[in-house]
Protein backbone atom coordinates (compact mmCIF):
# COMPACT_ATOMS: atom_id res chain seq x y z
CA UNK A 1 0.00 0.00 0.00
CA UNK A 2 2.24 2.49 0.90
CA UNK A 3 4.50 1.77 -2.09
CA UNK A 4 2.12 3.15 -4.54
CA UNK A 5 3.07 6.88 -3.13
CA UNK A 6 6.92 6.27 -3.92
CA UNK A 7 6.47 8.00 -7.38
CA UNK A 8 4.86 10.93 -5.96
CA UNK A 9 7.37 11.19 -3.05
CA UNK A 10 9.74 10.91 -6.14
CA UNK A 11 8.01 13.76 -7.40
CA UNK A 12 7.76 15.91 -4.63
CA UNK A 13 11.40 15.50 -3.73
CA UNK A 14 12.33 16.38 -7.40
CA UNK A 15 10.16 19.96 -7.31
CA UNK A 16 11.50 20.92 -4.34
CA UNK A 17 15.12 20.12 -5.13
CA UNK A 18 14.16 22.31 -8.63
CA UNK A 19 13.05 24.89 -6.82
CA UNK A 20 15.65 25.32 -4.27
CA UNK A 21 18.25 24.71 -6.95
CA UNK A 22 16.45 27.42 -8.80
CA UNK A 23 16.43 30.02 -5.70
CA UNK A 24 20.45 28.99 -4.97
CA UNK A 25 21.18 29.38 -8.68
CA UNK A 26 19.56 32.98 -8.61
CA UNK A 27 21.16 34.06 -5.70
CA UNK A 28 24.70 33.15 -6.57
CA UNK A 29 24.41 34.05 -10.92
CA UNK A 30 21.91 36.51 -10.27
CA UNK A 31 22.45 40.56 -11.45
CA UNK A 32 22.98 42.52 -8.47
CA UNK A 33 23.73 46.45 -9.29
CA UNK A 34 20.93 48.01 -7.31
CA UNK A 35 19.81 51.52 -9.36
CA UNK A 36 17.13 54.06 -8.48
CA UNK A 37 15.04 52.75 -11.19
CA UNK A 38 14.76 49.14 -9.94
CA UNK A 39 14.44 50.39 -6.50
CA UNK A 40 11.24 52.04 -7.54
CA UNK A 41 8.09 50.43 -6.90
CA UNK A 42 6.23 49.32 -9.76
CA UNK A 43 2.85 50.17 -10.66
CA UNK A 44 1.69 49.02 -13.95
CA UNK A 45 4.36 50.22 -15.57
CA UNK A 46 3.39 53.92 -14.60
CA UNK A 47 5.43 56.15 -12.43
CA UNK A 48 3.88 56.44 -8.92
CA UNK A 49 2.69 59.93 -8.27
CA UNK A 50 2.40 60.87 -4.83
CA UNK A 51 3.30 58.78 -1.43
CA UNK A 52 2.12 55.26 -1.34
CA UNK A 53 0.28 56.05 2.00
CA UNK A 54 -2.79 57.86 0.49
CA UNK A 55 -6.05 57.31 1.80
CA UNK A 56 -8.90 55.77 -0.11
CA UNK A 57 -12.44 56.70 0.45
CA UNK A 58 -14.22 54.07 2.18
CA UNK A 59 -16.95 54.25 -0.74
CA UNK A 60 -13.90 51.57 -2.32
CA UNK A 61 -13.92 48.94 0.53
CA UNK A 62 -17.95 49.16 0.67
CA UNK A 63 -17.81 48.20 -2.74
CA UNK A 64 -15.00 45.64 -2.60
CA UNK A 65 -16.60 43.73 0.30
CA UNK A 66 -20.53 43.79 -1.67
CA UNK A 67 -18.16 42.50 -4.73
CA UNK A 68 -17.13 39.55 -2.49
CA UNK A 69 -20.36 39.03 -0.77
CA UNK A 70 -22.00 38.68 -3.70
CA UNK A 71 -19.56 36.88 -5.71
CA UNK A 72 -18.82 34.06 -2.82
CA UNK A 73 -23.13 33.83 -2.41
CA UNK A 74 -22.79 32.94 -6.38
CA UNK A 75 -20.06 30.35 -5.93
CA UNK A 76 -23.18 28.40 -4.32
CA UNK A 77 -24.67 27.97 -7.62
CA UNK A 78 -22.55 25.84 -9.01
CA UNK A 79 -22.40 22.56 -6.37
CA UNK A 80 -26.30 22.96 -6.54
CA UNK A 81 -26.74 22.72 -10.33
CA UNK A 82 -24.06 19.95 -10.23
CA UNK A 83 -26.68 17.90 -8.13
CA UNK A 84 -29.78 19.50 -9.04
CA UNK A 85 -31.56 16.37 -10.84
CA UNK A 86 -30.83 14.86 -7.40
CA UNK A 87 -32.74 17.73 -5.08
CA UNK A 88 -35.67 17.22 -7.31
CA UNK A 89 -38.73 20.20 -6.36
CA UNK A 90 -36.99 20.96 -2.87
CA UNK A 91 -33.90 22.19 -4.29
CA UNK A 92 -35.70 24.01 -6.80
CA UNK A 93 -37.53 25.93 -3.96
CA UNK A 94 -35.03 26.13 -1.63
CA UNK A 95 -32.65 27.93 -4.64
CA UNK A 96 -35.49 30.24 -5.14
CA UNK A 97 -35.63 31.44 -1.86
CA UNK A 98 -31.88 31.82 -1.32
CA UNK A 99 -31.76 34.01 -5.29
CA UNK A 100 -34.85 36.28 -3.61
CA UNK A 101 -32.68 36.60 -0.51
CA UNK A 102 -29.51 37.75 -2.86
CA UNK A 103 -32.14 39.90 -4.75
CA UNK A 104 -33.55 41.52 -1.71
CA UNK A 105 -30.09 42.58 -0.42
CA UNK A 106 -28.91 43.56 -3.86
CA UNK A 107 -31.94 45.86 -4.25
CA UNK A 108 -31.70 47.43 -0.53
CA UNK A 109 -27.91 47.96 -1.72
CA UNK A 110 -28.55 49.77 -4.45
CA UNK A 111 -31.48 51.81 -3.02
CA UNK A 112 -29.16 53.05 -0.11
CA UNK A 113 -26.69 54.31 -2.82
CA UNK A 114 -23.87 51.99 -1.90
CA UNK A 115 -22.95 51.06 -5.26
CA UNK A 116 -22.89 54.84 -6.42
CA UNK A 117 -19.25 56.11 -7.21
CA UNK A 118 -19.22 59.97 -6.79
């Protein structure tokens, strides 16, 4: 029984001798003239204007944390259309309710302006 893991041992013992021989490698062949320009943080490509420390407006994390309410109550959809045929009528219902739920919120969202950006 336990023989049948040998090849993955085999395996794991191979990517992490790749990757530490990869990390070594870097360190020792690696380019190391440190200039202003690759001290910089990056951003896209763009210069950074102004100090990294601004503050947002907390319209942003309002909307961020709907965004992942919303999008995590969605992820539910999936494991109950995989086994929908199985839930017969009951899941049906019970989906129903928990979309009017989502729709409910969504609506007292939007009517309280939260997803307005000014």
């Amino acid at each position: 029984m336990l023989f049948s893991y040998i090849p993955i041992f085999i395996f794991m013992l191979l990517v992490v001798g790749f990757v530490a021989g990869t990390i070594v490698l870097s360190a020792f062949l690696g380019n190391k003239i440190k200039t202003k320009e690759k001290l910089m943080p990056y951003e896209c490509g763009i210069d950074p204007i102004g100090t990294p420390r601004k503050r947002f407006s907390i319209k942003f994390y309002v909307i961020t944390l709907l965004f992942l309410v919303f999008d995590i109550e969605v992820v539910f959809l999936y494991p109950w259309a995989v086994i929908f045929k199985e839930l017969k009528i009951f899941g049906l219902i019970e989906m129903g309710v928990f979309i009017f739920i989502l729709f409910v919120a969504y609506i007292y969202v939007w009517k309280k302006g939260a997803l307005e950006w000014e």
